[in-house]
N, C-alpha and C. Protein backbone atom coordinates (compact mmCIF):
# COMPACT_ATOMS: atom_id res chain seq x y z
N UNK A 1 -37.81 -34.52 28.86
CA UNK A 1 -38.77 -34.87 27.83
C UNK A 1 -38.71 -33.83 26.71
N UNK A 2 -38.89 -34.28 25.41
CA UNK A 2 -38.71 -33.01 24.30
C UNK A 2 -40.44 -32.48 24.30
N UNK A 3 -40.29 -31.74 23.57
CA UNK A 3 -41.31 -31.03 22.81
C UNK A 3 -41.70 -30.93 21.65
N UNK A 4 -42.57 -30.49 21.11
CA UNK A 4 -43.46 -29.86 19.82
C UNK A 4 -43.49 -28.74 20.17
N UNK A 5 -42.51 -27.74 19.28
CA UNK A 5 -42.98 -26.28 19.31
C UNK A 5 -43.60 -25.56 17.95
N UNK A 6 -44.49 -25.35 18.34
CA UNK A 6 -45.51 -24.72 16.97
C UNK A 6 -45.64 -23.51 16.28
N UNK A 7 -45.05 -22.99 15.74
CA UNK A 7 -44.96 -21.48 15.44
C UNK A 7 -46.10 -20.74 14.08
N UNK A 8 -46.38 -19.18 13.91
CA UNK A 8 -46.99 -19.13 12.97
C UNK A 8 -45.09 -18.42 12.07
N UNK A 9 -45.92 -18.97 10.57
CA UNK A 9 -44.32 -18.34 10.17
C UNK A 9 -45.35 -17.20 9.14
N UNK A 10 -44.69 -16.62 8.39
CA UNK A 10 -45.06 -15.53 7.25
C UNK A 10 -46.18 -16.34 6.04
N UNK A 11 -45.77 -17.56 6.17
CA UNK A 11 -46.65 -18.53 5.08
C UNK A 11 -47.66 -19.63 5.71
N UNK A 12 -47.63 -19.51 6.99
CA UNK A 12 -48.39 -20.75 7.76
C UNK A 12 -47.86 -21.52 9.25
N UNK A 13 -48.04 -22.48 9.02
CA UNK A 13 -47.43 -23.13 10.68
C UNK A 13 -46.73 -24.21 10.10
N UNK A 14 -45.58 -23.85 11.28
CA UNK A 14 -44.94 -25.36 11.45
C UNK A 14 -44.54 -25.81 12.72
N UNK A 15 -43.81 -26.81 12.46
CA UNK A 15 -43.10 -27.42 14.38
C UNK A 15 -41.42 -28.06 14.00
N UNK A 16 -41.11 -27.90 15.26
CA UNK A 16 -39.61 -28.26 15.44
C UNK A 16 -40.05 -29.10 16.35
N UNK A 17 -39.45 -30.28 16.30
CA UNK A 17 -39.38 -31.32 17.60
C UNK A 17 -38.16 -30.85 18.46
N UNK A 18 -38.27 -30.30 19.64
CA UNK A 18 -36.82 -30.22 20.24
C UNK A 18 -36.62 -31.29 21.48
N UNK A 19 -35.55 -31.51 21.08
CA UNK A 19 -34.92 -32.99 22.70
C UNK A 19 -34.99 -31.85 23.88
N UNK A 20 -34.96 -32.56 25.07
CA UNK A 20 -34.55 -32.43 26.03
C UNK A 20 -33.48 -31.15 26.53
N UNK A 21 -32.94 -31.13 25.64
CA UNK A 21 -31.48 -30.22 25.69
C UNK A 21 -31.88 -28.96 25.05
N UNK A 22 -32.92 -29.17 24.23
CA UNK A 22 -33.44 -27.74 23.02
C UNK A 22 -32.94 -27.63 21.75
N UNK A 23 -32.32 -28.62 21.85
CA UNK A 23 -31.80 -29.07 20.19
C UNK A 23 -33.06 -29.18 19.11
N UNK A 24 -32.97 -28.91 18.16
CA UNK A 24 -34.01 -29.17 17.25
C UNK A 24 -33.64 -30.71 16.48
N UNK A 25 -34.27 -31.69 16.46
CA UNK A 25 -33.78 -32.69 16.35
C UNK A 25 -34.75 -33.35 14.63
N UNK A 26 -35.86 -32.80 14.54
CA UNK A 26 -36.62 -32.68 13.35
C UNK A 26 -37.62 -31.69 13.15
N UNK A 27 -38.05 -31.31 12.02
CA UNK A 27 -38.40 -29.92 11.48
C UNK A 27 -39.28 -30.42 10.11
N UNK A 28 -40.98 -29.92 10.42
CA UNK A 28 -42.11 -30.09 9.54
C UNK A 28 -41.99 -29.31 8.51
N UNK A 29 -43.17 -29.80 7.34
CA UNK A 29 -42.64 -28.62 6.02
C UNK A 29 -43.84 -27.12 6.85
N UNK A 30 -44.15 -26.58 6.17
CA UNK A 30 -44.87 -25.23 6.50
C UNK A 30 -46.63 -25.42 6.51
N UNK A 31 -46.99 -25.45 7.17
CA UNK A 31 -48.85 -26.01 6.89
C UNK A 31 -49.64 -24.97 6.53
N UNK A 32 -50.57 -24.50 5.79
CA UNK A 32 -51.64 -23.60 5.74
C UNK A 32 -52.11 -23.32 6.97
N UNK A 33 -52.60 -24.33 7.93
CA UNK A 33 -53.30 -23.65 9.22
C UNK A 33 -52.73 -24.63 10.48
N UNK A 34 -53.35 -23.93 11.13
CA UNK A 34 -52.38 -24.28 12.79
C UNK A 34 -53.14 -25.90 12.99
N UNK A 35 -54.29 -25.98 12.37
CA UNK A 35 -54.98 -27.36 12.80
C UNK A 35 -54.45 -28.57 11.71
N UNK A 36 -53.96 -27.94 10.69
CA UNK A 36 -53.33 -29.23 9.96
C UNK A 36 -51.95 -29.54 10.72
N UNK A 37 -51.11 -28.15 11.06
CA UNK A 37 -49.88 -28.71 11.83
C UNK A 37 -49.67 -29.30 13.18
N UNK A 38 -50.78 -29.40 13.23
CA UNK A 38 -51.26 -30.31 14.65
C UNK A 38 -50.83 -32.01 14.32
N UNK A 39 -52.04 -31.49 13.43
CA UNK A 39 -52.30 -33.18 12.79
C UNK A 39 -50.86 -33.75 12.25
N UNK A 40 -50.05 -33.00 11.76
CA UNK A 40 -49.07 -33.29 11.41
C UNK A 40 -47.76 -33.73 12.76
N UNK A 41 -47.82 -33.00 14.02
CA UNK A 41 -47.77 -33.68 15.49
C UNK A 41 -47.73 -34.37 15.56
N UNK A 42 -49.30 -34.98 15.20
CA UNK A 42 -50.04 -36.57 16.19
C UNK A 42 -49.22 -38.09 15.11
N UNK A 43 -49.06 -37.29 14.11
CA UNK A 43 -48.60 -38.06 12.99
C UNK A 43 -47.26 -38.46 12.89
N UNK A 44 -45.91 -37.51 13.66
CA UNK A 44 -44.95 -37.66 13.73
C UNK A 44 -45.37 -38.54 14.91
N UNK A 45 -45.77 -38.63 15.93
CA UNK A 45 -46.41 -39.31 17.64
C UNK A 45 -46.37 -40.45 16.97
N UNK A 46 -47.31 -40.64 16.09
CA UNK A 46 -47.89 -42.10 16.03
C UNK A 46 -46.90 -42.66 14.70
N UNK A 47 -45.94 -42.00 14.00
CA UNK A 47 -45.19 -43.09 12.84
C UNK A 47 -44.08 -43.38 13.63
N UNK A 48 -43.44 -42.47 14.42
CA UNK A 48 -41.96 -42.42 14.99
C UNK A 48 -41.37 -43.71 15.69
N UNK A 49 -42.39 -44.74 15.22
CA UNK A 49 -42.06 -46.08 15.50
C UNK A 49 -41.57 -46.64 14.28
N UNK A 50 -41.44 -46.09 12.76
CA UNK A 50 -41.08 -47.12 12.24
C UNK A 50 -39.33 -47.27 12.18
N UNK A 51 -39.36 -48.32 11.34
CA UNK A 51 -37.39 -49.07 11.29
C UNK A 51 -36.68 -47.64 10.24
N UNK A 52 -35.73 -48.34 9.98
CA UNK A 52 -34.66 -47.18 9.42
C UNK A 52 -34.53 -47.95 8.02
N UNK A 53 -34.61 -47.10 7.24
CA UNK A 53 -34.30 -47.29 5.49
C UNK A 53 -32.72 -47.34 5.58
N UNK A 54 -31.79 -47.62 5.70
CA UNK A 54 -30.34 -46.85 5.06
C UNK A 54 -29.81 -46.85 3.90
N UNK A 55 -30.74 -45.58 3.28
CA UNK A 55 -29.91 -45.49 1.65
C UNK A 55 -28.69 -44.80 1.09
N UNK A 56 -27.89 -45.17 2.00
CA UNK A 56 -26.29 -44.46 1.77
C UNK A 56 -25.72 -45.50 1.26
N UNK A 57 -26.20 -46.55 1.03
CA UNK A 57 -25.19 -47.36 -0.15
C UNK A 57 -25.81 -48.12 -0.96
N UNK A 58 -25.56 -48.88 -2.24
CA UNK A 58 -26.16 -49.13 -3.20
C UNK A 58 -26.92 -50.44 -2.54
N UNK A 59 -28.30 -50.87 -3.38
CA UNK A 59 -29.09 -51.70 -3.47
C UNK A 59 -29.20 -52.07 -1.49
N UNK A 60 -29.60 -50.79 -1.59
CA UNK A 60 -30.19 -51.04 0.07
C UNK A 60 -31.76 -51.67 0.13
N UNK A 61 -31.95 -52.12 1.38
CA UNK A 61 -33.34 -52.80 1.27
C UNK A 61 -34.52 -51.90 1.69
N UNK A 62 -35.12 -52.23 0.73
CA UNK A 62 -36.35 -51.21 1.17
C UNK A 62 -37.27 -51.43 2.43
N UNK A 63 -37.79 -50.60 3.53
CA UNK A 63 -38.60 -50.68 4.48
C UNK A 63 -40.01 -50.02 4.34
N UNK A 64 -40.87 -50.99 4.61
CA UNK A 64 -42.31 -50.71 4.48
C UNK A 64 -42.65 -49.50 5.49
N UNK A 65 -43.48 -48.47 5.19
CA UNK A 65 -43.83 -47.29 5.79
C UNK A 65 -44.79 -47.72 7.02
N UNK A 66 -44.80 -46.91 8.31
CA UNK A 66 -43.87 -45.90 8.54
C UNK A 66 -42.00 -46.29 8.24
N UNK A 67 -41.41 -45.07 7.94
CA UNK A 67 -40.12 -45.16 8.69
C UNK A 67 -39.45 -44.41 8.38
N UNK A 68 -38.03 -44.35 8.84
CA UNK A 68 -37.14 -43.85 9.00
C UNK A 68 -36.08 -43.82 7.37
N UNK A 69 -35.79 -42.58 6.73
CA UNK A 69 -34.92 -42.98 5.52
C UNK A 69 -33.80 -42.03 6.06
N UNK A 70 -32.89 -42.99 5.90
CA UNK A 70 -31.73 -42.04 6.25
C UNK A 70 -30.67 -41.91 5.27
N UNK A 71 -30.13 -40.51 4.54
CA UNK A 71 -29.29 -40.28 3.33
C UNK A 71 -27.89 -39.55 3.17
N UNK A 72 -27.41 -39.03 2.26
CA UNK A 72 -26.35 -39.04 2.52
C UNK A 72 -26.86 -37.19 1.19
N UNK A 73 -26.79 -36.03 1.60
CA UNK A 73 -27.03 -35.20 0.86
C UNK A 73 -26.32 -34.61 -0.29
N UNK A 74 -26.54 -33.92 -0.79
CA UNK A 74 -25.50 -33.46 -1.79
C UNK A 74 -24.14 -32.62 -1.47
N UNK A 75 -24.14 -32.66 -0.48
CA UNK A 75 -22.99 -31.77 0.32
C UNK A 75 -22.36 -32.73 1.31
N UNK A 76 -22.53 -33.82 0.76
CA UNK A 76 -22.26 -35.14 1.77
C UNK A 76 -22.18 -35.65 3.37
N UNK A 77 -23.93 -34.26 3.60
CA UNK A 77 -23.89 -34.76 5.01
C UNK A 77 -25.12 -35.57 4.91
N UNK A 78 -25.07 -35.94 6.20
CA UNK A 78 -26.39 -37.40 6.35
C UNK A 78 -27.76 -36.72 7.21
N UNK A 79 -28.69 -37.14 6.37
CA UNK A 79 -30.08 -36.85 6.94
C UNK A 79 -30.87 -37.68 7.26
N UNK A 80 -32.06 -37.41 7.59
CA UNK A 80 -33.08 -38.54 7.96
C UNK A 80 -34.19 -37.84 7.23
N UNK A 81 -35.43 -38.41 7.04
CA UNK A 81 -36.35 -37.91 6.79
C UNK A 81 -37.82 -39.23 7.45
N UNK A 82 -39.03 -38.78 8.19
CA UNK A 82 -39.77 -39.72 8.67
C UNK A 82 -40.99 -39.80 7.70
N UNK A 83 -41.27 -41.07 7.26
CA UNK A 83 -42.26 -40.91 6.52
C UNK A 83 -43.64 -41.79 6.99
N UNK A 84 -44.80 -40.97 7.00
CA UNK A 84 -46.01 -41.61 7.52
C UNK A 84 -45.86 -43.43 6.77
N UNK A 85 -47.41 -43.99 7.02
CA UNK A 85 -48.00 -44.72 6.48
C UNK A 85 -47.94 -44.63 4.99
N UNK A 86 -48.66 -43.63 4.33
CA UNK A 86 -49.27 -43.23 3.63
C UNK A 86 -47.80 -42.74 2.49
N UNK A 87 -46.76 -42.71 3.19
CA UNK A 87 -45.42 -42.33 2.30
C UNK A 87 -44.85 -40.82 2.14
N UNK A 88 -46.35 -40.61 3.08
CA UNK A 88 -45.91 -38.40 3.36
C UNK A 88 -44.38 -38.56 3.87
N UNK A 89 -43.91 -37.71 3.66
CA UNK A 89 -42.82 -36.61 4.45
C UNK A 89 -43.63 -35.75 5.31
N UNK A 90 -43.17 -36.53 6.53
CA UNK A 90 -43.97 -35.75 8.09
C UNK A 90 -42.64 -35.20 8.68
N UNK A 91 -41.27 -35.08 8.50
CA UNK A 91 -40.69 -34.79 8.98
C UNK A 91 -39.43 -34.49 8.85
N UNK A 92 -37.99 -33.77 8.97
CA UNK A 92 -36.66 -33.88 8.38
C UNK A 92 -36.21 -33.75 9.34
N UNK A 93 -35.08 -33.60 8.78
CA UNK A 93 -33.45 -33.48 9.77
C UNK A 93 -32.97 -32.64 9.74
N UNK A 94 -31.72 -31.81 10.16
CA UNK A 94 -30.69 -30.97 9.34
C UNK A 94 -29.40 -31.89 9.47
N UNK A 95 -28.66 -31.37 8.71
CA UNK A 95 -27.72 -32.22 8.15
C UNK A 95 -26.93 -32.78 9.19
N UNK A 96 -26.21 -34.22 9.24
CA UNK A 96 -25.25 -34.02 10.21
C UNK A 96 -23.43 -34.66 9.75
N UNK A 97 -22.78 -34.28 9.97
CA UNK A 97 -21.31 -34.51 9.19
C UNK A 97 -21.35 -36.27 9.77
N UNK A 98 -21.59 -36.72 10.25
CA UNK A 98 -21.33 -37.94 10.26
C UNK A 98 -22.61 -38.90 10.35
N UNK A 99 -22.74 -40.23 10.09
CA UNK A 99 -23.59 -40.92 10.11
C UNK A 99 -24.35 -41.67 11.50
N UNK A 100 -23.55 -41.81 12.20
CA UNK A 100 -23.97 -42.44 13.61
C UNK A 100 -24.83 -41.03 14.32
N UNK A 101 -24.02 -39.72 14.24
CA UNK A 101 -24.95 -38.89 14.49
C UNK A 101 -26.54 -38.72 13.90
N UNK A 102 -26.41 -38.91 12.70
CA UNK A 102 -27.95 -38.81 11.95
C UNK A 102 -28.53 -40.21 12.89
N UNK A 103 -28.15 -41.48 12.74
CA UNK A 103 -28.43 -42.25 13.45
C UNK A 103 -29.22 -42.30 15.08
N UNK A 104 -28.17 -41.06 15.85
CA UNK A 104 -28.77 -40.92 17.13
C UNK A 104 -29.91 -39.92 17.04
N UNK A 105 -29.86 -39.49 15.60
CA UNK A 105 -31.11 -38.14 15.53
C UNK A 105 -31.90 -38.89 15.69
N UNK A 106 -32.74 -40.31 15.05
CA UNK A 106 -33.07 -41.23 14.51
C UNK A 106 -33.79 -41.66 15.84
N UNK A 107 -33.04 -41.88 16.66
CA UNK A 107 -33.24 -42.40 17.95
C UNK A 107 -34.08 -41.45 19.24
N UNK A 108 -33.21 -40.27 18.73
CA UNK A 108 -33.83 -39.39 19.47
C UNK A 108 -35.19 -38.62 19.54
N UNK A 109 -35.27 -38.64 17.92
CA UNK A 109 -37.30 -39.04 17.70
C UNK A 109 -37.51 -39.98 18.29
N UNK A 110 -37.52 -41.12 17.85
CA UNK A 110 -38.28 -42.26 18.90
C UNK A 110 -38.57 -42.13 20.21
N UNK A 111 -37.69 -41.35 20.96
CA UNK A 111 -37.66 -41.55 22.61
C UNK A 111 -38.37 -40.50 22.96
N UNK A 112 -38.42 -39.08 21.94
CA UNK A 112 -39.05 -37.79 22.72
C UNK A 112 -40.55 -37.44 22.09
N UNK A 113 -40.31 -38.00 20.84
CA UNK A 113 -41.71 -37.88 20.25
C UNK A 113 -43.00 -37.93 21.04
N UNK A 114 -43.00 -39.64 21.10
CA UNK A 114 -44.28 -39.89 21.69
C UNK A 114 -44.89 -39.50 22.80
N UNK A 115 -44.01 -38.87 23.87
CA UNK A 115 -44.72 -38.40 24.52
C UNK A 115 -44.54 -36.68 24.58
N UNK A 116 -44.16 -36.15 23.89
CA UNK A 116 -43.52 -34.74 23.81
C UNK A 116 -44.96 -34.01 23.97
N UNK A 117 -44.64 -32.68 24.82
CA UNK A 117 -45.84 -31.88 24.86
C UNK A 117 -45.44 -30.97 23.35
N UNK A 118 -46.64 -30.05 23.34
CA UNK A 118 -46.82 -29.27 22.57
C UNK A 118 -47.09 -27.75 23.41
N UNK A 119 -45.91 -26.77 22.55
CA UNK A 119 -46.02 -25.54 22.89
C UNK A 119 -46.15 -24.79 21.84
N UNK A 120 -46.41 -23.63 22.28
CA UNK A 120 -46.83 -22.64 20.94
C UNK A 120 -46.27 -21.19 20.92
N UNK A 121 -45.33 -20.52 20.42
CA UNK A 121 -44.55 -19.71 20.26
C UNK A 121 -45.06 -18.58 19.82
């Protein structure tokens, strides 16, 4: 089962979702306090159901929020990014050289998220 690991950094809190393996598989922006990056948790928990955007090629179709956007960066690796309801950025990727990989990142939120504990570093 993955995790939520919660850290304080020099500017505030954040979390790494890690799989099973300890991979970091998505990564929050930085929160003011440990109780917003909570909320920001329950929020990755509860969107990590939506479909996948794929905007790596032209006139892709748009998907209603939550979900999944997955891109192609300026260094031409592929990311994901999860976006609430509401159209926040609750979540990223780091880059990955190929696309099916960003894809299984994709997947691999879905499966560890929802039930992932939370630890605190």
């Amino acid at each position: 089962m993955g995790k939520f690991v919660v850290r304080k950094t020099n500017t505030g809190f954040k979390f790494d979702l890690k799989a099973t393996n300890g991979q970091v598989i998505a990564t929050s922006e930085v929160y003011t306090t440990e109780a917003a990056c909570l909320k920001g948790v329950e929020s990755v928990k509860n969107n990590c159901v939506g479909e996948i955007e794929d905007q790596t090629f032209e006139n892709f179709e748009t998907v209603k929020h939550p979900k999944f956007e997955v891109y192609a960066d300026k260094a031409g690796e592929f990311r994901f990014r999860l976006k609430a309801r509401n159209g926040e950025i609750i979540a990223t990727s780091e880059g990955y050289t190929t696309k099916p990989n960003c894809l299984n990142g994709v997947e691999s939120v879905k499966k560890n998220a929802p039930e992932a504990e939370i630890v605190h570093e």
